[in-house]
PDB file of N, CA and C in Angstrom:
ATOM      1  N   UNK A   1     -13.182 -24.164  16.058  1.00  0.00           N
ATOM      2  CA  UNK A   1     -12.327 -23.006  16.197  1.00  0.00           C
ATOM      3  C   UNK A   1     -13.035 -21.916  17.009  1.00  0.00           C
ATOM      4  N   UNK A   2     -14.248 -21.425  16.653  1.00  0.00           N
ATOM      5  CA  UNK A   2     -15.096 -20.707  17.725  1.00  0.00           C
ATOM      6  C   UNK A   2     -15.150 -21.298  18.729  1.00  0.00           C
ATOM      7  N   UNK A   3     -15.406 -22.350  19.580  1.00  0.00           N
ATOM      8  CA  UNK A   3     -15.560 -23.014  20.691  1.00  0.00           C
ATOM      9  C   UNK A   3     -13.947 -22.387  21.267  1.00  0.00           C
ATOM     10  N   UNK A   4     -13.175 -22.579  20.530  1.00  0.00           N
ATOM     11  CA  UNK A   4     -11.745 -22.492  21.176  1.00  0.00           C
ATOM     12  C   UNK A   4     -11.417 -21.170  21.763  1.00  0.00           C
ATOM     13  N   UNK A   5     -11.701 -20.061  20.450  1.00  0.00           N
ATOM     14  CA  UNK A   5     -12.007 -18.790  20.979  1.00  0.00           C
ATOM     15  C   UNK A   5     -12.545 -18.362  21.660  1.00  0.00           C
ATOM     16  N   UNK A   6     -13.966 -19.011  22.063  1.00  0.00           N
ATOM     17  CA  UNK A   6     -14.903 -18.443  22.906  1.00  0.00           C
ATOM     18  C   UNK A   6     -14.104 -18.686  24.358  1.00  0.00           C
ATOM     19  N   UNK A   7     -13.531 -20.079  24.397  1.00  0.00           N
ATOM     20  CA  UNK A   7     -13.017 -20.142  25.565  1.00  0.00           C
ATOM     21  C   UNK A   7     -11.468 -19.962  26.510  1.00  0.00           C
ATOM     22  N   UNK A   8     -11.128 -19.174  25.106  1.00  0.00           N
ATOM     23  CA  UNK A   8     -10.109 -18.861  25.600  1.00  0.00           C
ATOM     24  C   UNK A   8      -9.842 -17.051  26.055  1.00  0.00           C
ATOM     25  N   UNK A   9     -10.896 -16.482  25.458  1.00  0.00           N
ATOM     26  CA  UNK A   9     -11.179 -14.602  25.675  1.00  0.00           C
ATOM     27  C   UNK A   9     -12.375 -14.875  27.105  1.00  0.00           C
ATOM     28  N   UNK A  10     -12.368 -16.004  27.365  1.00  0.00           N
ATOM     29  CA  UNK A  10     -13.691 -16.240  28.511  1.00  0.00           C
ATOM     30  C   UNK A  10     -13.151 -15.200  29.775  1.00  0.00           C
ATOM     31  N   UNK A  11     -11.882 -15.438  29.892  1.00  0.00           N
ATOM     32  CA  UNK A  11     -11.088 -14.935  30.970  1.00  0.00           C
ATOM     33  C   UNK A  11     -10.815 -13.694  31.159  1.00  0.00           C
ATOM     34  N   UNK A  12     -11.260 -12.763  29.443  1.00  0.00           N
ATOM     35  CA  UNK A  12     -10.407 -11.411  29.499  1.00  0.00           C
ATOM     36  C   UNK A  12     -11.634 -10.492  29.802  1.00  0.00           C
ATOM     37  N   UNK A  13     -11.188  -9.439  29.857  1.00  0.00           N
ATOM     38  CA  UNK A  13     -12.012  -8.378  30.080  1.00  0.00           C
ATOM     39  C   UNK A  13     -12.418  -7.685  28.822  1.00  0.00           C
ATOM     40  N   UNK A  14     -13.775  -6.810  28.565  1.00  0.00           N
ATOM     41  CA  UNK A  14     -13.375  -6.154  27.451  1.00  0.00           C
ATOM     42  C   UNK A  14     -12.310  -5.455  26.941  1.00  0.00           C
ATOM     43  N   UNK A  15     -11.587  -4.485  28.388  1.00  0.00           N
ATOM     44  CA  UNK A  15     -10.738  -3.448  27.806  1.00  0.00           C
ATOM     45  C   UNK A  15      -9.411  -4.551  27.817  1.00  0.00           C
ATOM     46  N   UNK A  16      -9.511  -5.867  27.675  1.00  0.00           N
ATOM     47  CA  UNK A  16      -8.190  -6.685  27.660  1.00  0.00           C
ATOM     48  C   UNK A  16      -8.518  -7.108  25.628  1.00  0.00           C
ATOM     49  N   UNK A  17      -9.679  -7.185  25.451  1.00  0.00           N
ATOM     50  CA  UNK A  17      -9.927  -7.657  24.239  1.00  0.00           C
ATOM     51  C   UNK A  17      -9.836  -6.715  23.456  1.00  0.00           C
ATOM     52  N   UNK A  18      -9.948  -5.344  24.047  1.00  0.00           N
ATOM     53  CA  UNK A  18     -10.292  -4.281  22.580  1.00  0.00           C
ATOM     54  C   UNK A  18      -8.767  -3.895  22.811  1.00  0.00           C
ATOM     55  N   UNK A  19      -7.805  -4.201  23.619  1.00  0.00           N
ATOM     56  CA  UNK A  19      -6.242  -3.848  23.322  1.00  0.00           C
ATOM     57  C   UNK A  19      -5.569  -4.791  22.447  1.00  0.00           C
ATOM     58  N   UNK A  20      -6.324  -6.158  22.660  1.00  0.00           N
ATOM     59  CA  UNK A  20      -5.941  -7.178  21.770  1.00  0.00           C
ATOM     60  C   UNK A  20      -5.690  -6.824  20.473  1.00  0.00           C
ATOM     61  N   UNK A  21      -7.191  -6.503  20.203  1.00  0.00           N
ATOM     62  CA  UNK A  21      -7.639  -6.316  18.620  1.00  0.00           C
ATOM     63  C   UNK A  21      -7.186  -5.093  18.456  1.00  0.00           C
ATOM     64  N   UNK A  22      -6.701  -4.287  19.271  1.00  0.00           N
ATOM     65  CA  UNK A  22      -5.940  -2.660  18.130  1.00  0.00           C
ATOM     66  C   UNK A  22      -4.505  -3.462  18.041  1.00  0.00           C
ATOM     67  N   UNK A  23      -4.322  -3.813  18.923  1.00  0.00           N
ATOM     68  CA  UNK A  23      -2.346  -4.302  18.569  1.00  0.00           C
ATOM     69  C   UNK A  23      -2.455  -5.424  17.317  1.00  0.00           C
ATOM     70  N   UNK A  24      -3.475  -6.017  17.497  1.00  0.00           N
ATOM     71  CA  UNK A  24      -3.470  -6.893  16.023  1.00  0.00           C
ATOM     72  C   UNK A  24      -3.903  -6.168  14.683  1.00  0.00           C
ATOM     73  N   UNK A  25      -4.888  -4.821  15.045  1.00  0.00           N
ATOM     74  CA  UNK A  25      -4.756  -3.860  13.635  1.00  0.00           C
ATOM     75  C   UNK A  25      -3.398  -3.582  13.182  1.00  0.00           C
ATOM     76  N   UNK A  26      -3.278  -2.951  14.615  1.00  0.00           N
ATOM     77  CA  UNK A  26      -1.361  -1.799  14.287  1.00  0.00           C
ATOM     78  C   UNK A  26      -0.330  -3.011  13.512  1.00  0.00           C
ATOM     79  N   UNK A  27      -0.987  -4.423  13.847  1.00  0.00           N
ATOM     80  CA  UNK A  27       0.762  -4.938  13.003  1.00  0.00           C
ATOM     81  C   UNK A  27       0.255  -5.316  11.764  1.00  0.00           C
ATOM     82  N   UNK A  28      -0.914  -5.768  11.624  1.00  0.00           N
ATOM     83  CA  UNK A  28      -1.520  -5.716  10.013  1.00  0.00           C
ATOM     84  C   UNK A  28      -1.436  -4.392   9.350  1.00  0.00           C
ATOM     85  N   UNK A  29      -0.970  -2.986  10.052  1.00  0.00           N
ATOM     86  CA  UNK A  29      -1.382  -2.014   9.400  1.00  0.00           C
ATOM     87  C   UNK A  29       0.311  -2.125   8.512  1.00  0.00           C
ATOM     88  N   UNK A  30       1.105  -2.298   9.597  1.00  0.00           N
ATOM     89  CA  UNK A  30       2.401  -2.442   9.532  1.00  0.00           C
ATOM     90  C   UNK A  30       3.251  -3.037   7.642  1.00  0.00           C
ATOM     91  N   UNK A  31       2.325  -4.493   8.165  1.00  0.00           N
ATOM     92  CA  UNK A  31       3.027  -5.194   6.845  1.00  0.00           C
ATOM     93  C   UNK A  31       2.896  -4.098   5.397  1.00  0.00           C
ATOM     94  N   UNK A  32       3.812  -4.084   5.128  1.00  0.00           N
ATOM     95  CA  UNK A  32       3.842  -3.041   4.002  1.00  0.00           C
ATOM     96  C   UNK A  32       3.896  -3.978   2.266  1.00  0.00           C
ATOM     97  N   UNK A  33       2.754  -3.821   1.662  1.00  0.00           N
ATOM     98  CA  UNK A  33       2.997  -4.415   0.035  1.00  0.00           C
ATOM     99  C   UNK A  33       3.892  -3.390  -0.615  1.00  0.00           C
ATOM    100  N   UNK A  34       5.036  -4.573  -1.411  1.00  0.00           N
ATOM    101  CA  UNK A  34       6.146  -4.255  -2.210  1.00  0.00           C
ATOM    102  C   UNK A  34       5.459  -3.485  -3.336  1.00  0.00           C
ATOM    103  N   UNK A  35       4.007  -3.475  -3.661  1.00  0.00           N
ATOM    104  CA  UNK A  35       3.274  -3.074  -4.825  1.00  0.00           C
ATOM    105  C   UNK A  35       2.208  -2.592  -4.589  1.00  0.00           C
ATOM    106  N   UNK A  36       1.860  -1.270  -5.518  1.00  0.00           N
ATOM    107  CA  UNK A  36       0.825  -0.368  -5.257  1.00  0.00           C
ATOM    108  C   UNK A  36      -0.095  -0.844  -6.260  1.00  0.00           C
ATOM    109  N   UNK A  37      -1.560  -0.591  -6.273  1.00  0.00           N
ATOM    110  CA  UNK A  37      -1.918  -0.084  -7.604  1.00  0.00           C
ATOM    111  C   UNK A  37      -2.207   1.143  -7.736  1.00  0.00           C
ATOM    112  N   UNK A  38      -2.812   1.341  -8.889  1.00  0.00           N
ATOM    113  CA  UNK A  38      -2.977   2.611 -10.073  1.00  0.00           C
ATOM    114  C   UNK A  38      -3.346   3.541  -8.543  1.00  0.00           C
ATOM    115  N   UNK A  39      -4.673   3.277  -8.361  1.00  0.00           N
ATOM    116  CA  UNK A  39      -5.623   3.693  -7.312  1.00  0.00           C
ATOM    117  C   UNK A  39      -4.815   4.161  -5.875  1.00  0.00           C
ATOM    118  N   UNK A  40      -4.263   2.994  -5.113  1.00  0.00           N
ATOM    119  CA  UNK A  40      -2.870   3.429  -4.343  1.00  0.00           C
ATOM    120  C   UNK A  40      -1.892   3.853  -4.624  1.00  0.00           C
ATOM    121  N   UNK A  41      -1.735   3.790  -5.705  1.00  0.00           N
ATOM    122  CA  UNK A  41      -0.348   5.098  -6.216  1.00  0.00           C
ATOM    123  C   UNK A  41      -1.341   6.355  -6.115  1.00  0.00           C
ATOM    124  N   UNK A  42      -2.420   6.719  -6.694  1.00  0.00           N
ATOM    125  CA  UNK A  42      -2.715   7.633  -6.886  1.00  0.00           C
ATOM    126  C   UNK A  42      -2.639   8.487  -5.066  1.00  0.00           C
ATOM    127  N   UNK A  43      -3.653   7.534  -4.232  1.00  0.00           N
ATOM    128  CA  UNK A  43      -3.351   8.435  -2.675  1.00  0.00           C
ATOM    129  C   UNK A  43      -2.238   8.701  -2.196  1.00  0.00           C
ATOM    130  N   UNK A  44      -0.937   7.411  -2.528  1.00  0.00           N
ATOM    131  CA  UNK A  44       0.345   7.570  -1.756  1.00  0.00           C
ATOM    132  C   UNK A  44       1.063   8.912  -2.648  1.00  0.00           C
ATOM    133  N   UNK A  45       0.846   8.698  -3.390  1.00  0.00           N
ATOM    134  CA  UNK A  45       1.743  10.095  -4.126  1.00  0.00           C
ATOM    135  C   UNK A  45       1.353  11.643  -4.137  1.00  0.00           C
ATOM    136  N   UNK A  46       0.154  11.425  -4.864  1.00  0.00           N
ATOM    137  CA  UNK A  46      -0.772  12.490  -4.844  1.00  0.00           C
ATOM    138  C   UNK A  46      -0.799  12.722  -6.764  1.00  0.00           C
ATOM    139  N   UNK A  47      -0.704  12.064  -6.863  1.00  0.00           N
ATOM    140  CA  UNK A  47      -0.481  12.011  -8.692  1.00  0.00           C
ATOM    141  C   UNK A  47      -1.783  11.749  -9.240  1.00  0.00           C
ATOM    142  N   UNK A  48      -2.429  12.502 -10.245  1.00  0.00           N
ATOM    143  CA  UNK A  48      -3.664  11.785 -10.327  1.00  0.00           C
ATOM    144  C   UNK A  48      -3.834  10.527 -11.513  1.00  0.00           C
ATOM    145  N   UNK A  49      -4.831  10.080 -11.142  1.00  0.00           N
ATOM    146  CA  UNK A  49      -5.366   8.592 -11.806  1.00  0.00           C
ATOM    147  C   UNK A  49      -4.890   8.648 -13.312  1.00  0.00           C
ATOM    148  N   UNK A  50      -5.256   9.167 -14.049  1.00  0.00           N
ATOM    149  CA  UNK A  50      -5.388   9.345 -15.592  1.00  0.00           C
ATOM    150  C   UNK A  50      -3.371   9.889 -15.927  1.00  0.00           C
ATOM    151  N   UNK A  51      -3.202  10.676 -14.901  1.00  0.00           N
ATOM    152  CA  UNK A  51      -1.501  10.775 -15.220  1.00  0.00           C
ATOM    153  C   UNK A  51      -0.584   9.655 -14.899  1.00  0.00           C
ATOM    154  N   UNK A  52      -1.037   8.717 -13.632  1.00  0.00           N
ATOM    155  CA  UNK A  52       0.033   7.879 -13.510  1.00  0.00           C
ATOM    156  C   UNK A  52      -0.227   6.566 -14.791  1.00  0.00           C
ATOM    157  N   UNK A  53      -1.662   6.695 -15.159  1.00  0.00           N
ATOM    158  CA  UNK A  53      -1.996   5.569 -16.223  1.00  0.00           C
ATOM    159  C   UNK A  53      -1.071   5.850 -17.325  1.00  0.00           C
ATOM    160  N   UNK A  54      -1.241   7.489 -17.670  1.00  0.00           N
ATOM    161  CA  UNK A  54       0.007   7.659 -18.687  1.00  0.00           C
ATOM    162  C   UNK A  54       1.186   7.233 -19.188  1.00  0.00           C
ATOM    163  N   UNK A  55       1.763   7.777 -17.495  1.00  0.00           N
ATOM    164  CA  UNK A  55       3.245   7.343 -17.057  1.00  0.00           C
ATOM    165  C   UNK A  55       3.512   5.910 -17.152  1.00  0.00           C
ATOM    166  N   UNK A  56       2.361   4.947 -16.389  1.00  0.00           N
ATOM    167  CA  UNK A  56       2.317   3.311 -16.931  1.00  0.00           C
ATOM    168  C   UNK A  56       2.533   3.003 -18.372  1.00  0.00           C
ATOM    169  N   UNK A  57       2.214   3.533 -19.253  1.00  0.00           N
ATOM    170  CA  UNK A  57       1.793   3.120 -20.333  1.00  0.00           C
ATOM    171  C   UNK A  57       3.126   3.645 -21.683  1.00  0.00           C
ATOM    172  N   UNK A  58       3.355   4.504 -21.321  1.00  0.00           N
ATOM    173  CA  UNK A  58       4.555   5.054 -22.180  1.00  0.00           C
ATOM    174  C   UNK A  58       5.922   4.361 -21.673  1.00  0.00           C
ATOM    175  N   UNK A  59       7.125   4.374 -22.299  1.00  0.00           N
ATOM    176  CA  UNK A  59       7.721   3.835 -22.377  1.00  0.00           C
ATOM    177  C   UNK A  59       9.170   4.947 -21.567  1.00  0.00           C
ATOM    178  N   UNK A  60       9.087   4.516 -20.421  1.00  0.00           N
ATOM    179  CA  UNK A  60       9.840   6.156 -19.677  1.00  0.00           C
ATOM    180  C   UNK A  60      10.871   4.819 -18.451  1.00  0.00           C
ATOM    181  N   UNK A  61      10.987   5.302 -17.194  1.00  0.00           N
ATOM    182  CA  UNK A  61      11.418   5.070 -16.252  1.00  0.00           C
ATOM    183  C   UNK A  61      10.672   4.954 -15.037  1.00  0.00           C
ATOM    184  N   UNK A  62       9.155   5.046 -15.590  1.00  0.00           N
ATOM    185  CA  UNK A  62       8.118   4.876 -14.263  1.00  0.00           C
ATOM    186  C   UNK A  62       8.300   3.167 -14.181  1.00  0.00           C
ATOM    187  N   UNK A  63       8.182   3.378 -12.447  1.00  0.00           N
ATOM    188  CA  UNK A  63       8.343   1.757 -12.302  1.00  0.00           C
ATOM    189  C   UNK A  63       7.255   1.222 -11.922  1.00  0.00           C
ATOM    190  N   UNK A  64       6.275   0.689 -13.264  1.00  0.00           N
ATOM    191  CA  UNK A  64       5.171   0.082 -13.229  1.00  0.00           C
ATOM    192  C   UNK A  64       5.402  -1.242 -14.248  1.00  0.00           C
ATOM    193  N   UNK A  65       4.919  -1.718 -13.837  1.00  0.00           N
ATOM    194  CA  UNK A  65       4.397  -3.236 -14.955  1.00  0.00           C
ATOM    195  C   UNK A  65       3.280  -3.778 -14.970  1.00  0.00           C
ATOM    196  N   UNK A  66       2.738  -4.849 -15.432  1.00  0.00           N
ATOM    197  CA  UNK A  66       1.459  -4.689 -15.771  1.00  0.00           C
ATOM    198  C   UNK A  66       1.291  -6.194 -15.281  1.00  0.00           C
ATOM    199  N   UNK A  67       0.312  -6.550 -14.816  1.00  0.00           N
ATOM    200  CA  UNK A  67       0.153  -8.055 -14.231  1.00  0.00           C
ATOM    201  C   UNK A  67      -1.174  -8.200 -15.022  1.00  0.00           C
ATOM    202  N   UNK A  68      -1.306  -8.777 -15.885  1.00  0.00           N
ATOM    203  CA  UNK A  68      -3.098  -9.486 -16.631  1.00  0.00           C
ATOM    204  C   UNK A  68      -3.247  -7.870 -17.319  1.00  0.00           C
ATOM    205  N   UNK A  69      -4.250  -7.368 -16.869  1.00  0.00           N
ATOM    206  CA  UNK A  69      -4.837  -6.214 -17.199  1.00  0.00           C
ATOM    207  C   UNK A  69      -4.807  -5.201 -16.314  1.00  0.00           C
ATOM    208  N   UNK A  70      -3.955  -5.309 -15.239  1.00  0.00           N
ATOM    209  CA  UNK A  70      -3.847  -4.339 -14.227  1.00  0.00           C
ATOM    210  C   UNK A  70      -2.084  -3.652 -14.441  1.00  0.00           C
ATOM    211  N   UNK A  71      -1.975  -2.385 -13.947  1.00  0.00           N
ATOM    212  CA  UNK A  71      -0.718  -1.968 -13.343  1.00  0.00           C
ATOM    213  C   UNK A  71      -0.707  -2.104 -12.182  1.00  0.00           C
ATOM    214  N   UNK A  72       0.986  -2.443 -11.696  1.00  0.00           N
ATOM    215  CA  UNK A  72       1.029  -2.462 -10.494  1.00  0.00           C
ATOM    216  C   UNK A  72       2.008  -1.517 -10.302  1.00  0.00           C
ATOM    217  N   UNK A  73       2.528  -1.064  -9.512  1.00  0.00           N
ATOM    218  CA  UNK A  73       3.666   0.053  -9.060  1.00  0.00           C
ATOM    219  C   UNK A  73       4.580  -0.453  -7.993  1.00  0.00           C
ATOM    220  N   UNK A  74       5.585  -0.915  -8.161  1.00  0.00           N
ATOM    221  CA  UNK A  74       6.863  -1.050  -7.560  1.00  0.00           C
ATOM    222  C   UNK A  74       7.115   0.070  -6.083  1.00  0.00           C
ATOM    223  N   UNK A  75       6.724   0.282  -5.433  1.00  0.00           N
ATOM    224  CA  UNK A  75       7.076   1.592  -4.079  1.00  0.00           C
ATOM    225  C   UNK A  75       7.658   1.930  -3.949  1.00  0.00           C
ATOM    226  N   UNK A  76       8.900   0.835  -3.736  1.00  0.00           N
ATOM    227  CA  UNK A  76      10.407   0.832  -3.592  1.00  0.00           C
ATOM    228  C   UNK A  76      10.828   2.078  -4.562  1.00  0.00           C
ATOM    229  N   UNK A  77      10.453   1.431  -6.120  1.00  0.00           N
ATOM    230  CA  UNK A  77      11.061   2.429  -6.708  1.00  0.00           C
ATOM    231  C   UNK A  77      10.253   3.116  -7.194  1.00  0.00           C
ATOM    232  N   UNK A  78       9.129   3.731  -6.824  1.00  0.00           N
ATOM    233  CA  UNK A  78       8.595   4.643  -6.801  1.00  0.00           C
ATOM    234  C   UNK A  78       8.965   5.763  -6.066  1.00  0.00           C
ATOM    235  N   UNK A  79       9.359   5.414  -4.756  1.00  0.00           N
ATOM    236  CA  UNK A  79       9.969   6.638  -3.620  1.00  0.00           C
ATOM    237  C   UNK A  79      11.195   6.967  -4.559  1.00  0.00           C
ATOM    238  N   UNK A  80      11.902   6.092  -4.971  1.00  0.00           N
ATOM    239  CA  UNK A  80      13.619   6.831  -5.657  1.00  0.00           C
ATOM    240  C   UNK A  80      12.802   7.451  -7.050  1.00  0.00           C
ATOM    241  N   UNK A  81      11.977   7.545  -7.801  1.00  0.00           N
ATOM    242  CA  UNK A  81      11.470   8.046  -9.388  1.00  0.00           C
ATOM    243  C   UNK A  81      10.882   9.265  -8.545  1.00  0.00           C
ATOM    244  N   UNK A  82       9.918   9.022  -7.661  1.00  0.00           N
ATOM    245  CA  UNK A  82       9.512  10.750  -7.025  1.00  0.00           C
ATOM    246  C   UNK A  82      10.661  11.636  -6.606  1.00  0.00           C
ATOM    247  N   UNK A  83      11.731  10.901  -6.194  1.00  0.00           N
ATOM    248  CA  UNK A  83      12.984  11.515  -5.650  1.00  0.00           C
ATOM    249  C   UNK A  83      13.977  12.324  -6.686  1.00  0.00           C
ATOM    250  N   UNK A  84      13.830  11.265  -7.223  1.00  0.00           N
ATOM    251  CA  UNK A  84      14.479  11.836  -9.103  1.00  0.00           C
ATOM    252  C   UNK A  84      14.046  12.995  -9.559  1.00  0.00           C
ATOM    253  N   UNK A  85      12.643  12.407  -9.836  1.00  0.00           N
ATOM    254  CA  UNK A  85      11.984  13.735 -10.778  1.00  0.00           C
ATOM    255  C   UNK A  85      11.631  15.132  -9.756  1.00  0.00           C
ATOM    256  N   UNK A  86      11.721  14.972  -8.328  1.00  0.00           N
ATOM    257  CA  UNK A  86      11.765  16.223  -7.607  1.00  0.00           C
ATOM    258  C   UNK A  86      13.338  17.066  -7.650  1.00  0.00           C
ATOM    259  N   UNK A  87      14.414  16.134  -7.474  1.00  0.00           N
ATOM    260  CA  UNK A  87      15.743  16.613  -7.374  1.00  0.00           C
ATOM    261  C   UNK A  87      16.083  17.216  -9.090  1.00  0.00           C
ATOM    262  N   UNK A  88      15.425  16.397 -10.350  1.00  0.00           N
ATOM    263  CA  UNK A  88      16.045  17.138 -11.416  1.00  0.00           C
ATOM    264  C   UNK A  88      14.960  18.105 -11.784  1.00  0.00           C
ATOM    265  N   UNK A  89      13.851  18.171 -11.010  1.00  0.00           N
ATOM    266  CA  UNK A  89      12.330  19.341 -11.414  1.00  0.00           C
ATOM    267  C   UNK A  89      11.682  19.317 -12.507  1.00  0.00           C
ATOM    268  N   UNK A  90      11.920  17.511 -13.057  1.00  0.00           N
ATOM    269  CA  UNK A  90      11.290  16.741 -14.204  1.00  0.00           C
ATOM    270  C   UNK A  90       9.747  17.280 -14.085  1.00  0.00           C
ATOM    271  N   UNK A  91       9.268  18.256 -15.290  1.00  0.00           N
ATOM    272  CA  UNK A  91       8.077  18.058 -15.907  1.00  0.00           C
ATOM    273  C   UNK A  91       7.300  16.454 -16.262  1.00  0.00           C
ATOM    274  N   UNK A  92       6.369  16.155 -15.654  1.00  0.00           N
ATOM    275  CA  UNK A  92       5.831  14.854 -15.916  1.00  0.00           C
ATOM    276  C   UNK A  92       4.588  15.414 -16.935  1.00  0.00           C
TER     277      UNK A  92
END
């Protein structure tokens, strides 16, 4: 597989290879997971760690579930529960 690679970028230039490899970041950046965790909920929202564990753990309308020993967070409906609790000015 290296042999193959080697000889197939033989032809390009650097600035042909380093456009390669950003357009192949930008579409990996792209694919979007249906599921956050604790940790990525915490940056995407801005909610902190120890409150969304809360919210996991009580028995409410946060859309988390729990896979083994982890939470995971649903996004999907995470964007409509942030939407909620901003439009009714839900105290969390």
């Amino acid at each position: 597989m290296k042999a193959k690679i080697m000889e197939v970028t033989k032809s390009l230039s650097n600035k042909q290879l380093k456009e390669i490899i950003k357009e192949a970041i930008e579409e990996a950046k792209a694919v979007e997971k249906a599921t956050l965790t604790i940790e990525e909920c915490c940056k995407y929202s801005g909610i902190g760690r120890d409150k969304l564990l809360q919210l996991a753990h009580a028995k409410n309308d946060f859309p988390a579930f729990k896979v083994g020993k982890k939470f995971l967070v649903n996004k999907e409906l995470l964007d409509e529960w942030l939407d909620k609790v901003s439009k009714e000015k839900i105290s969390i």
